[in-house]
Each structure stands twice: as structure tokens, then as C-alpha cells.
PDB file of N, CA and C in Angstrom:
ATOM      1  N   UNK A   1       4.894  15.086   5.956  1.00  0.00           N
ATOM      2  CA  UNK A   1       6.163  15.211   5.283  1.00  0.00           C
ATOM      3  C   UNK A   1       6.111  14.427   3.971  1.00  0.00           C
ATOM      4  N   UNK A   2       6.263  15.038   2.972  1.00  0.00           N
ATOM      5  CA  UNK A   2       6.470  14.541   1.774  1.00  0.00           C
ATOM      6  C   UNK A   2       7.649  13.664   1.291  1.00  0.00           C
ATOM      7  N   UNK A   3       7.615  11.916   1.110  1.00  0.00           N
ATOM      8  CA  UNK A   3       8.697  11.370   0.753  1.00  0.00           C
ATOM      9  C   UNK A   3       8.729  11.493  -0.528  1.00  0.00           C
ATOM     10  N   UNK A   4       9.338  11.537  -1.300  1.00  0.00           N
ATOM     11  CA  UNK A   4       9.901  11.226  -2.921  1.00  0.00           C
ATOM     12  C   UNK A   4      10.630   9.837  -2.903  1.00  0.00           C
ATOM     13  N   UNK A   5       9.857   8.767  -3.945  1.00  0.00           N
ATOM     14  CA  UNK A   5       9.767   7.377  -4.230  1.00  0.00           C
ATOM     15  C   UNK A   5       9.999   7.041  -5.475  1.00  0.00           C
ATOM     16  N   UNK A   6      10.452   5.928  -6.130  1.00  0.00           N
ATOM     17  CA  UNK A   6      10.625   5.696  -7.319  1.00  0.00           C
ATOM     18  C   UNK A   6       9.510   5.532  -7.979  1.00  0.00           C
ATOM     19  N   UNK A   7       8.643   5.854  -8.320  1.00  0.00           N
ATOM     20  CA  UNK A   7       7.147   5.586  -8.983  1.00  0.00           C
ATOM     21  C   UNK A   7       6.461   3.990  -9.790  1.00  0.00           C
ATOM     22  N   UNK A   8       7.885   3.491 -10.155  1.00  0.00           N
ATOM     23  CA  UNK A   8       8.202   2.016 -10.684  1.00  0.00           C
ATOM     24  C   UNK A   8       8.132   1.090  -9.866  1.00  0.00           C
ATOM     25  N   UNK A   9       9.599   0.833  -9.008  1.00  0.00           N
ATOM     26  CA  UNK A   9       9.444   0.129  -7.942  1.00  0.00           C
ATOM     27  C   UNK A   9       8.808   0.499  -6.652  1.00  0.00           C
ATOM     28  N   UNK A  10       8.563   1.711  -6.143  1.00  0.00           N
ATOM     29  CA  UNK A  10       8.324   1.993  -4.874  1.00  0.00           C
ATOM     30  C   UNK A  10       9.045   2.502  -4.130  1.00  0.00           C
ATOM     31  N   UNK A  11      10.311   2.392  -4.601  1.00  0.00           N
ATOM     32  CA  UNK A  11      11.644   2.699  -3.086  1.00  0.00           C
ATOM     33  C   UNK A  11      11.644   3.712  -3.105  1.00  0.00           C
ATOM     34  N   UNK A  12      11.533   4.117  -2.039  1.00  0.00           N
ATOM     35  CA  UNK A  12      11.816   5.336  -1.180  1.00  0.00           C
ATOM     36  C   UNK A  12      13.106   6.035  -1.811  1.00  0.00           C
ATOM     37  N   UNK A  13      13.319   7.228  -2.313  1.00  0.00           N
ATOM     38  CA  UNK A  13      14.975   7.719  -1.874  1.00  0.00           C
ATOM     39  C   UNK A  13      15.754   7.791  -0.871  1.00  0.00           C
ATOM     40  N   UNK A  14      14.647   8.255   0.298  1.00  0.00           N
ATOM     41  CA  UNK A  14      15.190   8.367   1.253  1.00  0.00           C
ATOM     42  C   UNK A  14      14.456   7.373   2.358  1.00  0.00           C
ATOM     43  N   UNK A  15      15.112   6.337   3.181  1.00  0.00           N
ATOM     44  CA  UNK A  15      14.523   5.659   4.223  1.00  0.00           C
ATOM     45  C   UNK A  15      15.138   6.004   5.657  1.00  0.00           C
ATOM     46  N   UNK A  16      13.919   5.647   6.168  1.00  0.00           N
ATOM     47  CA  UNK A  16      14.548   5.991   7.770  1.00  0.00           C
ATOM     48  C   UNK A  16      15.084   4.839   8.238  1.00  0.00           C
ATOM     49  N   UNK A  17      15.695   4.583   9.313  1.00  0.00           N
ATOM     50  CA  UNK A  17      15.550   3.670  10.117  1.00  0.00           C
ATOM     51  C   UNK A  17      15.273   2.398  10.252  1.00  0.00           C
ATOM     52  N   UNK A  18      13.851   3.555  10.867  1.00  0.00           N
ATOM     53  CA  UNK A  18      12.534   2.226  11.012  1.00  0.00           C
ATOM     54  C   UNK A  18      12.218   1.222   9.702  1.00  0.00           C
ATOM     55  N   UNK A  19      12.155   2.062   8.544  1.00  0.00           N
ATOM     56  CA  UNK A  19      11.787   0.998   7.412  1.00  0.00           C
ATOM     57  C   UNK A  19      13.158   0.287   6.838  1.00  0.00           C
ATOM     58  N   UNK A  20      14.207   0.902   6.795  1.00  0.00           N
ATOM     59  CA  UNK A  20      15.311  -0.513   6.648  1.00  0.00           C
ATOM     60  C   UNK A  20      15.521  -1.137   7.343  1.00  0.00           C
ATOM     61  N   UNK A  21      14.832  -1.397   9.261  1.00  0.00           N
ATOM     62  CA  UNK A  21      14.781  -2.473   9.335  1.00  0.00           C
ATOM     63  C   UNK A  21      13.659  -3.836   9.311  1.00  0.00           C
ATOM     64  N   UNK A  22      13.089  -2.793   8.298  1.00  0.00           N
ATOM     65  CA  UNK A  22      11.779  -3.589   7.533  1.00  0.00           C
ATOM     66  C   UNK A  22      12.153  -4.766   6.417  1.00  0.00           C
ATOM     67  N   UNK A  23      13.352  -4.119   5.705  1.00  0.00           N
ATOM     68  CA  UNK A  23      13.401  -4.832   5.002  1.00  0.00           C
ATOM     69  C   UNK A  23      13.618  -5.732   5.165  1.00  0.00           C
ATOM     70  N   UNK A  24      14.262  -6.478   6.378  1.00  0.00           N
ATOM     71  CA  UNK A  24      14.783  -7.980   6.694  1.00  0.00           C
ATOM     72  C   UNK A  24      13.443  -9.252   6.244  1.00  0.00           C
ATOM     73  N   UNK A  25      12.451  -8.273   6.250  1.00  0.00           N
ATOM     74  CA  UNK A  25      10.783  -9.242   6.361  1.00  0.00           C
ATOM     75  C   UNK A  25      10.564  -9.619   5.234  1.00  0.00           C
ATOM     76  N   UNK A  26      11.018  -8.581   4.051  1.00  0.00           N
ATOM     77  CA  UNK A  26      11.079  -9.337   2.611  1.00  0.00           C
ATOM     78  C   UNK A  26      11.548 -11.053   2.544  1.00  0.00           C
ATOM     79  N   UNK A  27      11.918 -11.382   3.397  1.00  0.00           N
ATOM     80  CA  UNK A  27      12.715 -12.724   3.141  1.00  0.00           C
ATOM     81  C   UNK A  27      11.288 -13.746   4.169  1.00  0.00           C
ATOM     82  N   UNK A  28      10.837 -13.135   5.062  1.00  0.00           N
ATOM     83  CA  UNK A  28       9.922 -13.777   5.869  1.00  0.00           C
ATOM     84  C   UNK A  28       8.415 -14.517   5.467  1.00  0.00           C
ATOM     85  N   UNK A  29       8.082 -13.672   4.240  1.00  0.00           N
ATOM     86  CA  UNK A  29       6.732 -14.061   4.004  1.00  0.00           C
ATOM     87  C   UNK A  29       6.938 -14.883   2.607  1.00  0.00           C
ATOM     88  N   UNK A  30       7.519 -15.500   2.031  1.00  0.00           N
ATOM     89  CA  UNK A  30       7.114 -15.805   0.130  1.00  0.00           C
ATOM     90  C   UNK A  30       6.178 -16.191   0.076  1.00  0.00           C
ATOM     91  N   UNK A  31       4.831 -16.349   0.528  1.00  0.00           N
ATOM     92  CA  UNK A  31       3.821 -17.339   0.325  1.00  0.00           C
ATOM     93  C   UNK A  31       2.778 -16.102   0.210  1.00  0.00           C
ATOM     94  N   UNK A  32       3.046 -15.167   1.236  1.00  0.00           N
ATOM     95  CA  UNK A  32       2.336 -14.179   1.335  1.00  0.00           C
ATOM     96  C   UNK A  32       1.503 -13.299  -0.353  1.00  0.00           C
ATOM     97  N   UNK A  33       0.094 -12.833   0.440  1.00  0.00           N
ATOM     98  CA  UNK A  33      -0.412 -12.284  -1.007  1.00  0.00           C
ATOM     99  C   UNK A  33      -0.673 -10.944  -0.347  1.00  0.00           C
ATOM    100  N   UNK A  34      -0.101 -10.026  -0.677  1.00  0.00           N
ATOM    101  CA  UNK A  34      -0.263  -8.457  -0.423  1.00  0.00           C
ATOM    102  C   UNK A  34      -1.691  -7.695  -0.983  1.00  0.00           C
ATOM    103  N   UNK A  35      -2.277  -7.378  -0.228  1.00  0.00           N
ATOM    104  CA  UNK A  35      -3.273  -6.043  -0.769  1.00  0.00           C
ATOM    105  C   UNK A  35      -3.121  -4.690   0.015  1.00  0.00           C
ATOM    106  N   UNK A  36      -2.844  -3.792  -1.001  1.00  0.00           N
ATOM    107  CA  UNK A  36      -1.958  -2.655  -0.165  1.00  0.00           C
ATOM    108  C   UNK A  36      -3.404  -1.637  -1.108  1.00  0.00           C
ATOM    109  N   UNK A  37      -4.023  -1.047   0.233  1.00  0.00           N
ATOM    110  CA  UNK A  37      -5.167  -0.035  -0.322  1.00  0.00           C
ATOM    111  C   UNK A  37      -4.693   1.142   0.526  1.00  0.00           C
ATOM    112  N   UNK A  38      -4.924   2.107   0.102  1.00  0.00           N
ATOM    113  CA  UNK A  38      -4.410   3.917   0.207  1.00  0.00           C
ATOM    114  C   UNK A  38      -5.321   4.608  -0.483  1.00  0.00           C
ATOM    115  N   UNK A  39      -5.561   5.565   0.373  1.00  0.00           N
ATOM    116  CA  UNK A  39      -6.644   6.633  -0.300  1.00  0.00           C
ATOM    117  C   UNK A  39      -6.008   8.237  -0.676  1.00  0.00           C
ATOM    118  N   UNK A  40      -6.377   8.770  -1.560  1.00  0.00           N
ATOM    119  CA  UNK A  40      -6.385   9.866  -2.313  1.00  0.00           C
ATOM    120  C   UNK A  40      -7.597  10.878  -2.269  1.00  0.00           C
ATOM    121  N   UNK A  41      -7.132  11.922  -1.069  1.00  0.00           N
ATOM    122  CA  UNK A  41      -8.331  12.875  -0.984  1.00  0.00           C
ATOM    123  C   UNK A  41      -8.209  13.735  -2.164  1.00  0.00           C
ATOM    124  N   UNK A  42      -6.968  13.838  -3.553  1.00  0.00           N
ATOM    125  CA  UNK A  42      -6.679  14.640  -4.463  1.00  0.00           C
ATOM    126  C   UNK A  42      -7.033  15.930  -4.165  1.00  0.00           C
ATOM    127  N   UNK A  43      -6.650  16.597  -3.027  1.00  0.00           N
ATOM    128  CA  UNK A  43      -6.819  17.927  -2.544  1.00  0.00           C
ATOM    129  C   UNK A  43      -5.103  18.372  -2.827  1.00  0.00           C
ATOM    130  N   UNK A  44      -3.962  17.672  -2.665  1.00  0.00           N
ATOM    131  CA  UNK A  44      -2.504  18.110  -2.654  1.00  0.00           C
ATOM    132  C   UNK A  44      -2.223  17.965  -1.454  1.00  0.00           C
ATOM    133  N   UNK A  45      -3.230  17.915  -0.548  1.00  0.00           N
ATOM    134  CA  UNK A  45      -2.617  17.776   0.843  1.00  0.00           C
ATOM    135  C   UNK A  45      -1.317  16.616   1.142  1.00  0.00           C
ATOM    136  N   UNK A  46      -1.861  15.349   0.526  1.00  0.00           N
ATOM    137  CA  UNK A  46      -0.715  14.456   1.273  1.00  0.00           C
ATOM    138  C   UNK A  46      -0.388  13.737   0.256  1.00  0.00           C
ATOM    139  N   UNK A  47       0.251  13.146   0.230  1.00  0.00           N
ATOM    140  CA  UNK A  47       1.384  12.845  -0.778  1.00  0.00           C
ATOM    141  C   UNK A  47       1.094  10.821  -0.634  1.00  0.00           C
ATOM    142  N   UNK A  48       1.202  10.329  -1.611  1.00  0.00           N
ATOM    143  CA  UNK A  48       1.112   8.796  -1.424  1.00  0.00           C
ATOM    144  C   UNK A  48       2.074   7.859  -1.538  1.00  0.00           C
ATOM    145  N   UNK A  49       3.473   8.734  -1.812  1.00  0.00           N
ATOM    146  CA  UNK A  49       4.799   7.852  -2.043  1.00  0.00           C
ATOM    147  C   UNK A  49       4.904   7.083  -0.780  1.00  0.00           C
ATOM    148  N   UNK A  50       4.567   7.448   0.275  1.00  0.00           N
ATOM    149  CA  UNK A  50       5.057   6.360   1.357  1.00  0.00           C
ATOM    150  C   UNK A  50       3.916   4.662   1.581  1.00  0.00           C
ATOM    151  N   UNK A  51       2.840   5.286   1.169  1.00  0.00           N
ATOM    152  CA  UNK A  51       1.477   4.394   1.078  1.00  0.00           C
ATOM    153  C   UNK A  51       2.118   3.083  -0.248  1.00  0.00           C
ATOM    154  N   UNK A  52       2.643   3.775  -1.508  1.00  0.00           N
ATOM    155  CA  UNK A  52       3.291   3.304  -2.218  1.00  0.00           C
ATOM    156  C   UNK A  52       4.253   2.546  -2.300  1.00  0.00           C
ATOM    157  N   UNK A  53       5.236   3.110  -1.147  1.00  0.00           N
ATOM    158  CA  UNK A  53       6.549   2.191  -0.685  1.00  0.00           C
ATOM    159  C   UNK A  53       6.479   0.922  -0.425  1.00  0.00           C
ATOM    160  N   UNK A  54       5.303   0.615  -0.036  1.00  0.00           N
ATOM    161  CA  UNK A  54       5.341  -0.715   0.605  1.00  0.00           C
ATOM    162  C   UNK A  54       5.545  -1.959  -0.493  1.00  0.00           C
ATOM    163  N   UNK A  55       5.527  -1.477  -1.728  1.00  0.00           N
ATOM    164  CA  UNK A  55       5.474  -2.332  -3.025  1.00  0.00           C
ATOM    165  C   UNK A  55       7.147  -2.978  -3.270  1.00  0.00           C
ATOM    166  N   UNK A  56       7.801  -2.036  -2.827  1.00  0.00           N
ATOM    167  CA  UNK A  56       9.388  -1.818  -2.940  1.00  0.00           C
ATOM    168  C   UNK A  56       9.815  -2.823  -1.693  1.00  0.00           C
ATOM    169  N   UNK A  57       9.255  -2.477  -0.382  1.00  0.00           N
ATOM    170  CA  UNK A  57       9.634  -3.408   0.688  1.00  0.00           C
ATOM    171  C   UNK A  57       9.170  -4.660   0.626  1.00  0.00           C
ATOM    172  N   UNK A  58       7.797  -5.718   0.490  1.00  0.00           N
ATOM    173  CA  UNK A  58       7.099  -6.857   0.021  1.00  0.00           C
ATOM    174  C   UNK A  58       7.449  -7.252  -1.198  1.00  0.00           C
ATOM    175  N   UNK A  59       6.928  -6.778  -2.762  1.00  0.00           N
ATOM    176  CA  UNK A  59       6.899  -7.177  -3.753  1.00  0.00           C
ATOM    177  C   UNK A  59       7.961  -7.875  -4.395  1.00  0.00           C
ATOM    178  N   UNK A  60       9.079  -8.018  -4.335  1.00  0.00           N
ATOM    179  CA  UNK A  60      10.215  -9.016  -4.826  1.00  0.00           C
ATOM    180  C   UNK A  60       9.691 -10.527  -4.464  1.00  0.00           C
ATOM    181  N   UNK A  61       9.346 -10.287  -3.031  1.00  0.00           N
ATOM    182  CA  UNK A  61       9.728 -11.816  -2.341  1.00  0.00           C
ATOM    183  C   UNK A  61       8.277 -12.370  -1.980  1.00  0.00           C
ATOM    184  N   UNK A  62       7.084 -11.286  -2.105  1.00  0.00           N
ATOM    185  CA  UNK A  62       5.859 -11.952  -1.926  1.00  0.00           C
ATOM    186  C   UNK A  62       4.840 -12.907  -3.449  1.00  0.00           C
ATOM    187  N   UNK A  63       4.343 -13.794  -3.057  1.00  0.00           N
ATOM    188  CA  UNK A  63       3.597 -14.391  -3.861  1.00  0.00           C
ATOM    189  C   UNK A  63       2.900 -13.717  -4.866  1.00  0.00           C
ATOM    190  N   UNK A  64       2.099 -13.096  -4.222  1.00  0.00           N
ATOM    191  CA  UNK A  64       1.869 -11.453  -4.687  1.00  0.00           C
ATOM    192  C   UNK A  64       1.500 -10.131  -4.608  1.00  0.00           C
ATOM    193  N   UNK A  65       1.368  -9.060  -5.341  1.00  0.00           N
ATOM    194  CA  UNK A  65       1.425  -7.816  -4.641  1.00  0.00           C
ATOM    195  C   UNK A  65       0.260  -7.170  -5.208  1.00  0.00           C
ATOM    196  N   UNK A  66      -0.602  -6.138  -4.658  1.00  0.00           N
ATOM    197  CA  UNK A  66      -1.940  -5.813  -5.400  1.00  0.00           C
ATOM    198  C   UNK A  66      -2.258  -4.257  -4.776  1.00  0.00           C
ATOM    199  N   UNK A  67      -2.166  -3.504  -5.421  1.00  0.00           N
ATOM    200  CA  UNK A  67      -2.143  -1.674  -4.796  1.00  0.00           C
ATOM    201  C   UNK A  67      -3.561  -1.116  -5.680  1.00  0.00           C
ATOM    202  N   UNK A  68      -3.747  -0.763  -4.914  1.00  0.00           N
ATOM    203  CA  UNK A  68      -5.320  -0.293  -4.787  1.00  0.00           C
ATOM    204  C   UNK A  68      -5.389   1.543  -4.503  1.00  0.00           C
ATOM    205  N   UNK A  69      -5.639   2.314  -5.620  1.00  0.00           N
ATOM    206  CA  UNK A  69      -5.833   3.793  -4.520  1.00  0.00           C
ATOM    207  C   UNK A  69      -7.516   4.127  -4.436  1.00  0.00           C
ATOM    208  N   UNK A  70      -8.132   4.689  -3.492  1.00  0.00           N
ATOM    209  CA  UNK A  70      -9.368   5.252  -3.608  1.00  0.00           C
ATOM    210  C   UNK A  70      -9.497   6.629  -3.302  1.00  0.00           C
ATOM    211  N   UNK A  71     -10.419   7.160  -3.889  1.00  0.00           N
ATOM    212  CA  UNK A  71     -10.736   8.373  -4.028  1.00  0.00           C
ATOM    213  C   UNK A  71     -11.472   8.862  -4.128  1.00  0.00           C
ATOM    214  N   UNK A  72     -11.475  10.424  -3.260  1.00  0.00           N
ATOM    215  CA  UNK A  72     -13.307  11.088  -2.632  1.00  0.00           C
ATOM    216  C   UNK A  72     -13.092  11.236  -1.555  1.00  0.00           C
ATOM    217  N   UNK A  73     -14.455  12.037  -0.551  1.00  0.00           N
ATOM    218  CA  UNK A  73     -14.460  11.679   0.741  1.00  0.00           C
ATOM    219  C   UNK A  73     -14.127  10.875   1.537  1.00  0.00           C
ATOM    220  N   UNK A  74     -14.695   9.115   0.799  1.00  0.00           N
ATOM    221  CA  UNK A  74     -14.543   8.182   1.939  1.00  0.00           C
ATOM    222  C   UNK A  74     -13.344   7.445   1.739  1.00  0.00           C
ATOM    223  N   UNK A  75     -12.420   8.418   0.790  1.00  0.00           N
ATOM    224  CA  UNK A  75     -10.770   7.586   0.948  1.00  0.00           C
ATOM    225  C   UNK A  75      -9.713   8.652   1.968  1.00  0.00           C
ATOM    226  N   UNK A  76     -10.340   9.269   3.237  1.00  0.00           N
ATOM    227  CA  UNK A  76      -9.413  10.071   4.037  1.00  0.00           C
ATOM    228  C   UNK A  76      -9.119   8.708   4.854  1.00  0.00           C
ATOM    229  N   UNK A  77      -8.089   8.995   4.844  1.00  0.00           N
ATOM    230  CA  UNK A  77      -7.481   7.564   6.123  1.00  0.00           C
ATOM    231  C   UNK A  77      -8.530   6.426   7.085  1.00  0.00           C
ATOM    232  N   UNK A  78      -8.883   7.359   8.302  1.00  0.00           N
ATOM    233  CA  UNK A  78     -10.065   7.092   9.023  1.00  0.00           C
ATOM    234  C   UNK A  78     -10.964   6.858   8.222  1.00  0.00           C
ATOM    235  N   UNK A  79     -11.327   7.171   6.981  1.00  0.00           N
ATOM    236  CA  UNK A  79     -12.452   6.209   6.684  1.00  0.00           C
ATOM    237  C   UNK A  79     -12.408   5.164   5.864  1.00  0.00           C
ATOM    238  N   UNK A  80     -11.517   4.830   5.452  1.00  0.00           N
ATOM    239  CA  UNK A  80     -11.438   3.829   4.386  1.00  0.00           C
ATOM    240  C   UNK A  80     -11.901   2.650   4.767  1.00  0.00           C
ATOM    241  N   UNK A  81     -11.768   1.927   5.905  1.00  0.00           N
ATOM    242  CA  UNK A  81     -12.561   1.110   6.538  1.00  0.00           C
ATOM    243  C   UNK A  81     -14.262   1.589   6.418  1.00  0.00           C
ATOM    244  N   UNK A  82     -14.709   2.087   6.447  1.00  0.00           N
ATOM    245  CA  UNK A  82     -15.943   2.265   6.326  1.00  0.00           C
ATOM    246  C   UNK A  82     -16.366   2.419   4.807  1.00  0.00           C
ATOM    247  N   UNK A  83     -15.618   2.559   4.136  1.00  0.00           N
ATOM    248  CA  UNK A  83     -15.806   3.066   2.748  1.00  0.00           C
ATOM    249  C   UNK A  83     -16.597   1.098   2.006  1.00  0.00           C
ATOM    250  N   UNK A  84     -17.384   1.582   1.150  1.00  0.00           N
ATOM    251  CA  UNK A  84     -18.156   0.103   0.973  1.00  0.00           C
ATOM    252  C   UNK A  84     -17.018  -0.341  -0.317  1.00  0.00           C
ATOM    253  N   UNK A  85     -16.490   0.677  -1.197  1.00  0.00           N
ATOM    254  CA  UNK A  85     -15.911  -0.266  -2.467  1.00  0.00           C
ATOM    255  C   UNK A  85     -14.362  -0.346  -1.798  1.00  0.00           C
ATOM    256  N   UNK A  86     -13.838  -0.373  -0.646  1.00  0.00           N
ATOM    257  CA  UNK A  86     -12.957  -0.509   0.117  1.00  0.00           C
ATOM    258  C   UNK A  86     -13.198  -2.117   0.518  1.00  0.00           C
ATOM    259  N   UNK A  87     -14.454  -2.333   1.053  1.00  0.00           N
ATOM    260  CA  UNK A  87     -14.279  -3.639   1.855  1.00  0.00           C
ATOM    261  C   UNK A  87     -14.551  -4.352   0.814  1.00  0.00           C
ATOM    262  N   UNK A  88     -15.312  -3.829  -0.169  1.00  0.00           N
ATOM    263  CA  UNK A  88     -15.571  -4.987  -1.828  1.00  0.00           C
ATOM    264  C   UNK A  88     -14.206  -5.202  -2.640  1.00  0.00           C
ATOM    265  N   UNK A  89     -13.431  -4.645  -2.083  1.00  0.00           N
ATOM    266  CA  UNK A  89     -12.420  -4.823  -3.063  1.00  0.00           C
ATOM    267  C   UNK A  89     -11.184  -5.945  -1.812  1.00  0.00           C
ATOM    268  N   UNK A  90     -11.468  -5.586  -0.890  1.00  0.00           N
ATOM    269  CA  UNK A  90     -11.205  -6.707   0.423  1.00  0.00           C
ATOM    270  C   UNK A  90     -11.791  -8.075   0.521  1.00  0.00           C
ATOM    271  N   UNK A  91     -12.853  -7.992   0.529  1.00  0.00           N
ATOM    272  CA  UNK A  91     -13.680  -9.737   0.042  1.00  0.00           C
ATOM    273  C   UNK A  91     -13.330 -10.128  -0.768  1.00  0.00           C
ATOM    274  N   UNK A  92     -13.045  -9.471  -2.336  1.00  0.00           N
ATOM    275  CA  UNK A  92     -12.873  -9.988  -3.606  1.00  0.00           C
ATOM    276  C   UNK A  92     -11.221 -10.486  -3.454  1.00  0.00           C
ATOM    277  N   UNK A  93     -10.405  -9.887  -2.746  1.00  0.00           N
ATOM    278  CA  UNK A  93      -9.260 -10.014  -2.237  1.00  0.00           C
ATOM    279  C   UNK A  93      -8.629 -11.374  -2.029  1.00  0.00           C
ATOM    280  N   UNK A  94      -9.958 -11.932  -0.971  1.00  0.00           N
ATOM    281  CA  UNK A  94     -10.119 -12.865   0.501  1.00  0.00           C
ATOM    282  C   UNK A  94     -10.240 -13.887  -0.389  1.00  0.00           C
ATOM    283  N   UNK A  95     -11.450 -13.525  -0.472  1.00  0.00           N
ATOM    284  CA  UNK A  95     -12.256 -14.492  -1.464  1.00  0.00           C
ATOM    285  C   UNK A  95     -12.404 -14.793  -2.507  1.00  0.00           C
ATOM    286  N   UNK A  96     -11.561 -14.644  -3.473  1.00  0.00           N
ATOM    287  CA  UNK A  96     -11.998 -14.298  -4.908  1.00  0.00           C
ATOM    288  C   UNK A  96     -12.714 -14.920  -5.863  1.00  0.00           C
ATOM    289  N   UNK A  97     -13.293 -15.759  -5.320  1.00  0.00           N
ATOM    290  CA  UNK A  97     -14.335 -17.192  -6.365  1.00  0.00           C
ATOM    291  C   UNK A  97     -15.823 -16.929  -5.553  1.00  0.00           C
ATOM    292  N   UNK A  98     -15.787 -15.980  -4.727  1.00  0.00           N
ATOM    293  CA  UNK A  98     -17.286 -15.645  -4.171  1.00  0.00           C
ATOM    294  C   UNK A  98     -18.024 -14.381  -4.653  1.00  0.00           C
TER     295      UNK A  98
END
């Protein structure tokens, strides 16, 4: 299902539920450092506004926020974990002085 999102901030137009009562968590983490990675098979199949959203729910109140898309084969969901400039961009994340 295709959401439509603000492309700026992230927010959703439309939220369900489940994610407004997400938002209460914005207030839970400030220290927190976000890395939000999502992949792009650029076939049209699926849509990334919701992968996106998460910038809109975290980013006000987190330390900081960092969105990542990859793309190709090894950015279909199931593989992104396996994908190597996936976990390099995860260490550099972690670690960033290594």
C-alpha cells in the first residue's frame, strides 16, 4: 500500500493507529542517534514514504537523524543485511573514528 508523506519532514498524511501511538517515543530517546537505512529496488514496485516516515516520528527530539537509501539487487528488504555497503555504512555509523 502506497503512503503519501511530506518529502521534507517525513509525516505521513495519513497515520494509522499504530504509528500515533509512536509518537509518544519522540519524547523518550534525546540522546539517541538514528540511522534509518531503506532500500530502493527502483522497479516502481514499492514506494519509500513509509521507510521515510520515520524521520518525522524521531528527528525533532533525537540527537541525531541519518537516512540512508540503497539501491540494486542487494537493497530488496531481506537483503540489506547482507548487502556489504549496508553494513559499511553501519560500522561507520557505530564507529565513526575507525
Amino acid at each position: 500500500m502506497y503512503v503519501s508523506a511530506n518529502h521534507k519532514n517525513g509525516k505521513p498524511i495519513h497515520m494509522n493507529d499504530n504509528y500515533k501511538r509512536q509518537l509518544v517515543l519522540r519524547k523518550l530517546y534525546p540522546h539517541a542517534k538514528v540511522l534509518n537505512v531503506y532500500g530502493d529496488l527502483e522497479d516502481g514496485r514499492v514506494k519509500n514514504s513509509s521507510s521515510k516516515s520515520l524521520r518525522y516520528l524521531v528527528s525533532p527530539k533525537v540527537k541525531s537523524y541519518k537516512e540512508k537509501k540503497f539501491t540494486g539487487p542487494m537493497a530488496q528488504h531481506s537483503r540489506l543485511r547482507e548487502n556489504p555497503q549496508v553494513l559499511k555504512t553501519a560500522i561507520s555509523f557505530l564507529w565513526p573514528n575507525s
